[in-house]
C-alpha atoms as a PDB file:
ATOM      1  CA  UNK A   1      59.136 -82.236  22.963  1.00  0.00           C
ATOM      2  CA  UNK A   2      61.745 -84.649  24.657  1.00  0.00           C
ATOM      3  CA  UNK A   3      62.795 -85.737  21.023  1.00  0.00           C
ATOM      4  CA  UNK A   4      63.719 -81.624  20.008  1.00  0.00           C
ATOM      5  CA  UNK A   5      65.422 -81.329  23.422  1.00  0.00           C
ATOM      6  CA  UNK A   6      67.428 -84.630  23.126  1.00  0.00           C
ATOM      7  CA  UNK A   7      68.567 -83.469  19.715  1.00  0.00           C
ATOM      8  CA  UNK A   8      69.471 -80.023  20.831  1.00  0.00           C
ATOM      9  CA  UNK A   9      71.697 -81.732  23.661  1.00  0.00           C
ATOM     10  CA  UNK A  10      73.172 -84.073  21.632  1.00  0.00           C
ATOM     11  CA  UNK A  11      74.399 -81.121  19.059  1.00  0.00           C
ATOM     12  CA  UNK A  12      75.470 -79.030  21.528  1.00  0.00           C
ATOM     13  CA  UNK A  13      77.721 -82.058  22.465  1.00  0.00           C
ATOM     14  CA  UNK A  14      78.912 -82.167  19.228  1.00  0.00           C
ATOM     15  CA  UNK A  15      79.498 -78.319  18.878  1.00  0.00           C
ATOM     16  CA  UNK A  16      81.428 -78.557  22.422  1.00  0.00           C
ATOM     17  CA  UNK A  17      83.798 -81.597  21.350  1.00  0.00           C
ATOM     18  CA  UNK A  18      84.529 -80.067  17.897  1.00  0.00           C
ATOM     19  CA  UNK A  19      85.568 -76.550  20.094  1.00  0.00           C
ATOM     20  CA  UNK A  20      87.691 -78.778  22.305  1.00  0.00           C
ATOM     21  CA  UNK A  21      89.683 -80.599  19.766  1.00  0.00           C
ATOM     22  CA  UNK A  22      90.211 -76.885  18.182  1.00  0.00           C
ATOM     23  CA  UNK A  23      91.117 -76.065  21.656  1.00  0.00           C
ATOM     24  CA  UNK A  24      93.718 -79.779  21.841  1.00  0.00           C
ATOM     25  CA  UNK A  25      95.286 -78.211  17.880  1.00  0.00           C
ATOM     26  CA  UNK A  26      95.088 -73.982  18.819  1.00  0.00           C
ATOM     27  CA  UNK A  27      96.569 -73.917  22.245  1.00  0.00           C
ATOM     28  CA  UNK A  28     100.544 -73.279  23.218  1.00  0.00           C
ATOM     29  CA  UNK A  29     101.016 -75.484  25.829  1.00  0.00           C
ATOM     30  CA  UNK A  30     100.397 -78.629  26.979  1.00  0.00           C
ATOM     31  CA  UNK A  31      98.875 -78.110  30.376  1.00  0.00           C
ATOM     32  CA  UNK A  32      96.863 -75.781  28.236  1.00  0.00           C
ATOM     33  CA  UNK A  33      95.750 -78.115  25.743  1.00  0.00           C
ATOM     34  CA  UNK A  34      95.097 -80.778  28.842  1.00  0.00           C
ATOM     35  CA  UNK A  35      92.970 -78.313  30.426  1.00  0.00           C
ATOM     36  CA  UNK A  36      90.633 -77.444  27.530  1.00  0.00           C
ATOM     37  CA  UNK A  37      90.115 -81.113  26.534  1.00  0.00           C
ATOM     38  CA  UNK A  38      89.980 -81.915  30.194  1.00  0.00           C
ATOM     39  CA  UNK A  39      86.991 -79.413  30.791  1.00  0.00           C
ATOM     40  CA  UNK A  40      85.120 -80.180  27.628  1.00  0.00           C
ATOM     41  CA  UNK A  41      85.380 -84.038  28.012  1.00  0.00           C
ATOM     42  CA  UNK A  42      83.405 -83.851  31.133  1.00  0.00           C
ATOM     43  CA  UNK A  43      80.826 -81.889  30.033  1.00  0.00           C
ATOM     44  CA  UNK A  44      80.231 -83.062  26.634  1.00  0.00           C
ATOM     45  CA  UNK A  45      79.918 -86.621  28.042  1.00  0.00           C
ATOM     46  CA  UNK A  46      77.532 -85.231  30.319  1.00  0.00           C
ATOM     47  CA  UNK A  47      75.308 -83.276  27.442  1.00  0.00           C
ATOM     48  CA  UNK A  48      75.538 -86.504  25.635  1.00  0.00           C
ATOM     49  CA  UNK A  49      74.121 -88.868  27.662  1.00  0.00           C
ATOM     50  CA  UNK A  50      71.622 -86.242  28.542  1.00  0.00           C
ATOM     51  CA  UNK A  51      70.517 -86.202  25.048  1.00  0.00           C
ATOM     52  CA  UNK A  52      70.374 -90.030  24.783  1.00  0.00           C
ATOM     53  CA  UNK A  53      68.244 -90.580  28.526  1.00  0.00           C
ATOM     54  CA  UNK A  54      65.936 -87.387  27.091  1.00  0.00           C
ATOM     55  CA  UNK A  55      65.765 -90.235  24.196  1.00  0.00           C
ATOM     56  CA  UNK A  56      64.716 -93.148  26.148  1.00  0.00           C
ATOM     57  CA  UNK A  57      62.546 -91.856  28.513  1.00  0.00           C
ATOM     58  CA  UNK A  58      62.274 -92.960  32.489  1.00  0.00           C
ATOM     59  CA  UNK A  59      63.452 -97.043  31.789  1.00  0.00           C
ATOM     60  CA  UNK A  60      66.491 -98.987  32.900  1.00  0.00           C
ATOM     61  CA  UNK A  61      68.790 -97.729  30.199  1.00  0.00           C
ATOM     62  CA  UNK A  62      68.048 -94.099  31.633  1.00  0.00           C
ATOM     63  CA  UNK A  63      69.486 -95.694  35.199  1.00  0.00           C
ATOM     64  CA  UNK A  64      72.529 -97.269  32.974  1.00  0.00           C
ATOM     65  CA  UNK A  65      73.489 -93.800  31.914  1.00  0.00           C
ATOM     66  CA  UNK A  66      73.329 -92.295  35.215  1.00  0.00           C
ATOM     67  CA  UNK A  67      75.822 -94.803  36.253  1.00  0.00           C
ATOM     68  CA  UNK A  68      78.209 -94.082  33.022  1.00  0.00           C
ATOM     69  CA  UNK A  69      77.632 -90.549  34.147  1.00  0.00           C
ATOM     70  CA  UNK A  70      78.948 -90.786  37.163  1.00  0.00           C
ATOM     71  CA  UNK A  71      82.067 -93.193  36.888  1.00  0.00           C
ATOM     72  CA  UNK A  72      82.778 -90.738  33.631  1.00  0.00           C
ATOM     73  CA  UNK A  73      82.158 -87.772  36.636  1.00  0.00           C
ATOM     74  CA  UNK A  74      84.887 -89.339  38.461  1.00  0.00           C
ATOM     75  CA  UNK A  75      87.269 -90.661  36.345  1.00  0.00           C
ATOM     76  CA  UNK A  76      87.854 -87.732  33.968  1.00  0.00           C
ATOM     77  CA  UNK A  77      89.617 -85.503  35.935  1.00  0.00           C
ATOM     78  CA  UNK A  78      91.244 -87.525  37.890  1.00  0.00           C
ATOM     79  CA  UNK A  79      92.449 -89.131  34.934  1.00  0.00           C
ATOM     80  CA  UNK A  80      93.578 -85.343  33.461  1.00  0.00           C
ATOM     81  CA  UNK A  81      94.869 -84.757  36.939  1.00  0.00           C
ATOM     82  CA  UNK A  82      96.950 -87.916  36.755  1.00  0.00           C
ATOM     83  CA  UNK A  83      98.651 -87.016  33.371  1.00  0.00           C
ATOM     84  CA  UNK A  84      99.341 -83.383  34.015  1.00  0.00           C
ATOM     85  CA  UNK A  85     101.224 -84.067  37.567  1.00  0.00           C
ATOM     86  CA  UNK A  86     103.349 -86.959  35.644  1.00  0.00           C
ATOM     87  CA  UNK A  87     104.156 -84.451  33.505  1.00  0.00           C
ATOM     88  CA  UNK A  88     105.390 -82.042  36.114  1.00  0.00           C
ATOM     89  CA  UNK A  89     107.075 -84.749  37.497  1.00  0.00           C
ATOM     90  CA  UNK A  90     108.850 -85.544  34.926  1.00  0.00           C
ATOM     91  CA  UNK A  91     110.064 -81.767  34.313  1.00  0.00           C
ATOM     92  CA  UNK A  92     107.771 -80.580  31.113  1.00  0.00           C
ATOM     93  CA  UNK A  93     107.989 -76.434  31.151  1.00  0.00           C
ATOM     94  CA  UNK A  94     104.283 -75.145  31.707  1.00  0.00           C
ATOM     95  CA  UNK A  95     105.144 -72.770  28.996  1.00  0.00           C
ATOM     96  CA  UNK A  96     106.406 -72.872  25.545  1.00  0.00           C
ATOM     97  CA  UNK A  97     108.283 -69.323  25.806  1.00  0.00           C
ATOM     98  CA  UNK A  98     110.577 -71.107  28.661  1.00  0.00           C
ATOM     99  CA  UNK A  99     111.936 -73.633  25.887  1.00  0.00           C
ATOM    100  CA  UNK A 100     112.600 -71.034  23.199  1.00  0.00           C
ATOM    101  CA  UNK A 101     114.376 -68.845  26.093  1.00  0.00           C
ATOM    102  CA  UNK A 102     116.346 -71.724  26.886  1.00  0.00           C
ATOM    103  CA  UNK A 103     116.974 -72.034  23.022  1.00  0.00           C
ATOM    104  CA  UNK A 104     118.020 -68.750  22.594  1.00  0.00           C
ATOM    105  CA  UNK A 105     120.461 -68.543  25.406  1.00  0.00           C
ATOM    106  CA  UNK A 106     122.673 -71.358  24.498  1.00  0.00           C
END
């Protein structure tokens, strides 16, 4: 039983980062694009190492990936936070209709 649910976590942490890199290629915008990778990151991760400590029962490497888990908890969006407020600061438009406006008014 803990082998079918491990496999069904780790696929739907496969499905999740294959919809978030459609997500990084489909969206408009970067702060759009940040966001969906941002979001999925976190939770595939999360499904992933689920999958893997469903896989190797109650032992030390289940502890390990508790502690991945949790720096990977922290780190990810403060690391997508990081990026999108340089960005900001450094005057990227939030939407790509502003630069073709601009475009077409000169």
């Amino acid at each position: 039983m803990m082998d079918i649910m491990s496999y069904v976590l780790v696929i739907l942490a496969c499905f999740l980062s294959l919809t978030g890199g459609l997500g990084l290629f489909r969206l408009p915008d970067f702060y759009s694009r940040l966001h969906a990778v941002g979001i999925t990151d976190t939770l595939c991760s999360f499904l992933l190492l689920a999958g893997l400590a469903c896989q190797s029962g109650w032992s030390l490497t289940t502890a390990k990936l508790l502690i991945v888990f949790l720096f990977l908890l922290f780190t990810s969006p403060v690391s997508s936070y990081a990026l999108a407020n340089s960005a900001w600061r450094w005057g990227l438009p939030g939407d790509e209709s502003e630069n073709n406006d601009k475009a077409n008014k000169s």
